[in-house]
PDB file of N, CA and C in Angstrom:
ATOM      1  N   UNK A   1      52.891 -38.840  -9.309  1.00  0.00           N
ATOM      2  CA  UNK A   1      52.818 -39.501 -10.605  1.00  0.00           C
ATOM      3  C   UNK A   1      52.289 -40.930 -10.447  1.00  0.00           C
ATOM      4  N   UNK A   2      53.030 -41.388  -9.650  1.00  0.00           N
ATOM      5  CA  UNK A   2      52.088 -42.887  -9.403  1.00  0.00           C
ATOM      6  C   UNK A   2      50.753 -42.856  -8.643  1.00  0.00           C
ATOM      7  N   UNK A   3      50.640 -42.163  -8.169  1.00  0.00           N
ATOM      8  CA  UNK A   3      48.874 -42.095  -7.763  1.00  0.00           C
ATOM      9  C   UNK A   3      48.135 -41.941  -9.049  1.00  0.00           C
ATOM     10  N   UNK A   4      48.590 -40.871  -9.647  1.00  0.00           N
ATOM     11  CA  UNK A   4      47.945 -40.832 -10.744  1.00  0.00           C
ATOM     12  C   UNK A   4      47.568 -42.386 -11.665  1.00  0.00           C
ATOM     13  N   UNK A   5      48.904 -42.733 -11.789  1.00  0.00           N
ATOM     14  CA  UNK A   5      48.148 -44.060 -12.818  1.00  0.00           C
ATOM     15  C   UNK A   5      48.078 -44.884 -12.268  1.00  0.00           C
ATOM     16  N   UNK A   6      47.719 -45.274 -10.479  1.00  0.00           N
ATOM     17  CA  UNK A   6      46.629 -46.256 -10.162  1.00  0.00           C
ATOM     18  C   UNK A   6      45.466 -45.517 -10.314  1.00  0.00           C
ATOM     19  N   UNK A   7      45.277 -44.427 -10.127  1.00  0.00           N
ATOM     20  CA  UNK A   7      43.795 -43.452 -10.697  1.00  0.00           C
ATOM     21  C   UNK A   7      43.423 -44.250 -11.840  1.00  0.00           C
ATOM     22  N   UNK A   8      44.207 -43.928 -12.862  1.00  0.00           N
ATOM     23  CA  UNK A   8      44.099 -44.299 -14.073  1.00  0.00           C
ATOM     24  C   UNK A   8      43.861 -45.758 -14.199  1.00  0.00           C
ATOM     25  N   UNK A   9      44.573 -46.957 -13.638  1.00  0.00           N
ATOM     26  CA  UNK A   9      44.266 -48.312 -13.871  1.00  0.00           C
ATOM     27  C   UNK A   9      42.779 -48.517 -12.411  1.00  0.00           C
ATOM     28  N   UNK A  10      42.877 -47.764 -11.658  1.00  0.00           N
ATOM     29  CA  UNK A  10      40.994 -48.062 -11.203  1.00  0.00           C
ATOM     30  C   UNK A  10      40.099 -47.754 -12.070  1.00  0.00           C
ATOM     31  N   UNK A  11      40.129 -46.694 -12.800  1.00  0.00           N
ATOM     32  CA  UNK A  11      38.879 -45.998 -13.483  1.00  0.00           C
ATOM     33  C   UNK A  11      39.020 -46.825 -14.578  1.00  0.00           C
ATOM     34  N   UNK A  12      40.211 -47.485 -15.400  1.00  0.00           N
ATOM     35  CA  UNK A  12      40.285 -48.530 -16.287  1.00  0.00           C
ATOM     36  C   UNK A  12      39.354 -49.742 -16.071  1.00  0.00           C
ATOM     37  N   UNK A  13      39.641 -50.283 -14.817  1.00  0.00           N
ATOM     38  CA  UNK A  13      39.375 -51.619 -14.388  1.00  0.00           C
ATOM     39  C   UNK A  13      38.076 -50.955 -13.729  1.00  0.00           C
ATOM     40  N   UNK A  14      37.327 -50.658 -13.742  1.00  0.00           N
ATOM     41  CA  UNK A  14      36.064 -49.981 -13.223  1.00  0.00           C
ATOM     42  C   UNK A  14      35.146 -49.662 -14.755  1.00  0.00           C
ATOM     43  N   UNK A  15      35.765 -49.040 -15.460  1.00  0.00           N
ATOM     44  CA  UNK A  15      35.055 -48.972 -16.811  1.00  0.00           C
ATOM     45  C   UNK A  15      34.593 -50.751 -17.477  1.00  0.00           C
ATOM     46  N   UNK A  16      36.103 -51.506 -17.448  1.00  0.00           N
ATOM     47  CA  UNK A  16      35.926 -53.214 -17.678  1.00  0.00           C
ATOM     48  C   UNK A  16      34.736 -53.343 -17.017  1.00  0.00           C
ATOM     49  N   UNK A  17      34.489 -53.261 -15.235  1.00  0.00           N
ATOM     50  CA  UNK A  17      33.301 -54.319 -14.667  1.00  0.00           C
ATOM     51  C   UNK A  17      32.322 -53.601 -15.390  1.00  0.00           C
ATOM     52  N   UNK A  18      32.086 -52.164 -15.389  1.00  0.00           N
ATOM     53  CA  UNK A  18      30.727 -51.436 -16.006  1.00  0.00           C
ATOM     54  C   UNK A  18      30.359 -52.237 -17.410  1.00  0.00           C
ATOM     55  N   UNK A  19      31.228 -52.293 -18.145  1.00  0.00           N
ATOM     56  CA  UNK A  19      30.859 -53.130 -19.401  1.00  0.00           C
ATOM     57  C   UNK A  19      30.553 -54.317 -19.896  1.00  0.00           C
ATOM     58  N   UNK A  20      31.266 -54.965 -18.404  1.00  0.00           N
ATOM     59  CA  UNK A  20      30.551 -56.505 -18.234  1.00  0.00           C
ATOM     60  C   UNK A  20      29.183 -56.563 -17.988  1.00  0.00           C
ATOM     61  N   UNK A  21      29.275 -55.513 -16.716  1.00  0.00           N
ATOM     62  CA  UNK A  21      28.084 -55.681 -16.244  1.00  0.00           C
ATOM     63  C   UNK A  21      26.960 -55.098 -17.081  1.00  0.00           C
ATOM     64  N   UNK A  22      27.153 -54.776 -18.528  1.00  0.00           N
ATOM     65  CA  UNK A  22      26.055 -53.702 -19.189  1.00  0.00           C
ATOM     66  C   UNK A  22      25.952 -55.092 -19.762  1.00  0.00           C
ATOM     67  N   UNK A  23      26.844 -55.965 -20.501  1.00  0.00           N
ATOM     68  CA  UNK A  23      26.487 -56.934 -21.681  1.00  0.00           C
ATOM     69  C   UNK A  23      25.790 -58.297 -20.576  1.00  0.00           C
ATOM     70  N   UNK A  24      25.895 -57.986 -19.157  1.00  0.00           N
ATOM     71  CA  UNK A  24      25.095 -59.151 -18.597  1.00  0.00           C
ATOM     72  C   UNK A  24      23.574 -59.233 -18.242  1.00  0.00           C
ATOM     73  N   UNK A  25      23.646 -57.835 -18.188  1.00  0.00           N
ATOM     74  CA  UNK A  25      22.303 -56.928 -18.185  1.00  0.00           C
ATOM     75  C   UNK A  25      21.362 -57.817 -19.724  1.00  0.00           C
ATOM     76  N   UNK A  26      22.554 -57.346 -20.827  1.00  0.00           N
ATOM     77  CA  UNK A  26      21.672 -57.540 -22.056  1.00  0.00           C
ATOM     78  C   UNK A  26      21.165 -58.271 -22.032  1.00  0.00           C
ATOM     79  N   UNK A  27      22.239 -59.838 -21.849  1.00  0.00           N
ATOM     80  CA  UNK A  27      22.021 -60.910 -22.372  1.00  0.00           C
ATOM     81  C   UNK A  27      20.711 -61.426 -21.372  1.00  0.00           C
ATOM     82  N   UNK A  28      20.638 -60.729 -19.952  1.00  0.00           N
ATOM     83  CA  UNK A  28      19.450 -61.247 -19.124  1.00  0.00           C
ATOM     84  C   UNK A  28      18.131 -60.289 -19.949  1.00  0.00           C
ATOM     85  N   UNK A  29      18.216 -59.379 -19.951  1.00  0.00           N
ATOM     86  CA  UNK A  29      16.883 -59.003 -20.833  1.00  0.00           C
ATOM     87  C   UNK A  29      16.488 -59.603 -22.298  1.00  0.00           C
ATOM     88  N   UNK A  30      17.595 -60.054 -23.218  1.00  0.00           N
ATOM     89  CA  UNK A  30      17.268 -60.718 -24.609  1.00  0.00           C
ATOM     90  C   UNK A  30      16.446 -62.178 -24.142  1.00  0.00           C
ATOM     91  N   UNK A  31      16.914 -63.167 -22.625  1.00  0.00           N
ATOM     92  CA  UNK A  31      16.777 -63.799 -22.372  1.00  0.00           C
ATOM     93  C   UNK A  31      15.022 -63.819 -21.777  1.00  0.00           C
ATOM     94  N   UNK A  32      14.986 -62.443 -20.973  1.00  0.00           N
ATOM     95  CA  UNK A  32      13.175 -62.331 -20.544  1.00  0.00           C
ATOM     96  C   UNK A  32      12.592 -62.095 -21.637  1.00  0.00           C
ATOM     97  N   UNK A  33      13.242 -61.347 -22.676  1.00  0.00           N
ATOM     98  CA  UNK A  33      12.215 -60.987 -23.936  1.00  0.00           C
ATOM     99  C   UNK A  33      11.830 -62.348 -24.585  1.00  0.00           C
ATOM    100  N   UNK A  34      12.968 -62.924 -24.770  1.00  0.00           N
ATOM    101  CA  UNK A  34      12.429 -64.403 -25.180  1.00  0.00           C
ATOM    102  C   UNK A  34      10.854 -65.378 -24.558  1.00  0.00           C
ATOM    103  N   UNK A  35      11.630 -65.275 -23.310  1.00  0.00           N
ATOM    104  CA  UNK A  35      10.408 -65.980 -22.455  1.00  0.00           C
ATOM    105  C   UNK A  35       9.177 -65.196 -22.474  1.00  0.00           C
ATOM    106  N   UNK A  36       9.191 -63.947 -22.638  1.00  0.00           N
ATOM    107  CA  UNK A  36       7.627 -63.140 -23.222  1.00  0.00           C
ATOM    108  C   UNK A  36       7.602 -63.706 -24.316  1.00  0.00           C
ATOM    109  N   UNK A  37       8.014 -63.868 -25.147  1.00  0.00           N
ATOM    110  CA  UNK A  37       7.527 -64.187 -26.593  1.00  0.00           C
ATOM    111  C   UNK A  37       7.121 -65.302 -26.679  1.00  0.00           C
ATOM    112  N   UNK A  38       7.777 -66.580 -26.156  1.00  0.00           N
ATOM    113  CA  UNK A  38       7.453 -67.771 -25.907  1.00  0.00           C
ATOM    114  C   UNK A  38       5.481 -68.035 -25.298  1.00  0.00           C
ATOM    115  N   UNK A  39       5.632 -66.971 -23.816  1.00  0.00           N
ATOM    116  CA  UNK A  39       4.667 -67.234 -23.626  1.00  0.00           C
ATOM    117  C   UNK A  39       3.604 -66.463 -23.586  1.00  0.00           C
ATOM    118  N   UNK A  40       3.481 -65.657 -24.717  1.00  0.00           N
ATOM    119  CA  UNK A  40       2.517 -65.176 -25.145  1.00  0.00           C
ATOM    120  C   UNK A  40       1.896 -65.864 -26.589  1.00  0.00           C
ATOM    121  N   UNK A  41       3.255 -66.895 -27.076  1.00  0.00           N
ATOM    122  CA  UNK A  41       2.549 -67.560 -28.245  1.00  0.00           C
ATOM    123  C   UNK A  41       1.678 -68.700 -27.220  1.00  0.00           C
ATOM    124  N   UNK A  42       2.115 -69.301 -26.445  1.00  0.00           N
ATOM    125  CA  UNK A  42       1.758 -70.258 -25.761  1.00  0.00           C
ATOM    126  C   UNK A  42       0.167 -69.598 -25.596  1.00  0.00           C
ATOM    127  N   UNK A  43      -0.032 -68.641 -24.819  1.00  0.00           N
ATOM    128  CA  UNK A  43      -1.347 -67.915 -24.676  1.00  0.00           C
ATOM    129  C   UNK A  43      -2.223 -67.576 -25.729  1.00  0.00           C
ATOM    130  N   UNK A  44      -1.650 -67.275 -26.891  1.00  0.00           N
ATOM    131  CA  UNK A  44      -2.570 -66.988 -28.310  1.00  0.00           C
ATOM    132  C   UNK A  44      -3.329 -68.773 -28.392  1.00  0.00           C
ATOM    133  N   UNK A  45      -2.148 -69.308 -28.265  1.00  0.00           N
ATOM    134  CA  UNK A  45      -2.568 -70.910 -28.678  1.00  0.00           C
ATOM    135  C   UNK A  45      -3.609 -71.576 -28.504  1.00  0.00           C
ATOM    136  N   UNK A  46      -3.106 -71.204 -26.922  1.00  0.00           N
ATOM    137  CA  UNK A  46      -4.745 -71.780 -25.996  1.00  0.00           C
ATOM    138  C   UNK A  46      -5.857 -70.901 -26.334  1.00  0.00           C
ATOM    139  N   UNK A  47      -5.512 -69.796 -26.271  1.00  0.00           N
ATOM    140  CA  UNK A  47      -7.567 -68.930 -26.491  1.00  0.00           C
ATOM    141  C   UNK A  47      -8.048 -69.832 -27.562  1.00  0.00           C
ATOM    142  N   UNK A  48      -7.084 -69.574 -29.282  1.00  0.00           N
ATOM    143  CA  UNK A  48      -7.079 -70.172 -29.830  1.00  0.00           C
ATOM    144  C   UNK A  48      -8.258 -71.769 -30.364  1.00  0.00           C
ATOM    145  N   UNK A  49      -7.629 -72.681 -29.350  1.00  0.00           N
ATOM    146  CA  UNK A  49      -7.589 -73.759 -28.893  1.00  0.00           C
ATOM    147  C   UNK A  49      -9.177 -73.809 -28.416  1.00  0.00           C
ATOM    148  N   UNK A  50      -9.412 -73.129 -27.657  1.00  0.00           N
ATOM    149  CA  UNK A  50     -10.774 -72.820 -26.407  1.00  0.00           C
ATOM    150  C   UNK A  50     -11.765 -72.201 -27.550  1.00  0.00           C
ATOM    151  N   UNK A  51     -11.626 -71.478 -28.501  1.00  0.00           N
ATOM    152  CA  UNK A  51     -12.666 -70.595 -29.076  1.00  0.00           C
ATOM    153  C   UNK A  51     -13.088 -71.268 -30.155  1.00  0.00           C
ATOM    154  N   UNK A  52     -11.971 -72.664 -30.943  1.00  0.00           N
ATOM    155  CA  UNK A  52     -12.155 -73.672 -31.250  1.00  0.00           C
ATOM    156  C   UNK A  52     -13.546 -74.293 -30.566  1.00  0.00           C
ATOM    157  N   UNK A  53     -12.941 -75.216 -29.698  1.00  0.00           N
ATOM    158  CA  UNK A  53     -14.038 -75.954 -29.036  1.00  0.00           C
ATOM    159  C   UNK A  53     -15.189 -75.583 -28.465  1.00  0.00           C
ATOM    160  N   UNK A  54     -15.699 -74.212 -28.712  1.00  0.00           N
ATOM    161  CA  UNK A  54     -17.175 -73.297 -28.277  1.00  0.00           C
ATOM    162  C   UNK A  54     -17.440 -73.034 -29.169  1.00  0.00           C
ATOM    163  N   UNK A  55     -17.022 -73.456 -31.071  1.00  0.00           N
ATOM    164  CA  UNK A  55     -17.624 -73.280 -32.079  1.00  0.00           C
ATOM    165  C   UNK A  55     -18.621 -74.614 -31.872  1.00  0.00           C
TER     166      UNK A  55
END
């Protein structure tokens, strides 16, 4: 019986890190998506900018 519910409080406390580790995941990908977005406006800017000054 007590094996059982340290079974039970590992697979508990094992499910916790999995779910940390899913929302740290997120927050690092919301964080690269950002920086794509950032610098792809940055890149529109400049062509932009350049196709300007060859008119």
């Amino acid at each position: 019986m007590e094996r059982s519910n340290l079974q039970k409080a590992a697979l508990i406390q094992t499910r916790k890190e999995l779910a940390d580790t899913e929302a740290t995941f997120e927050d690092q990908l919301k964080g690269l998506e950002e920086k794509i977005k950032v610098s792809h406006k940055v890149l529109l800017q400049r062509v932009a900018k350049k196709e300007k000054r060859n008119l």
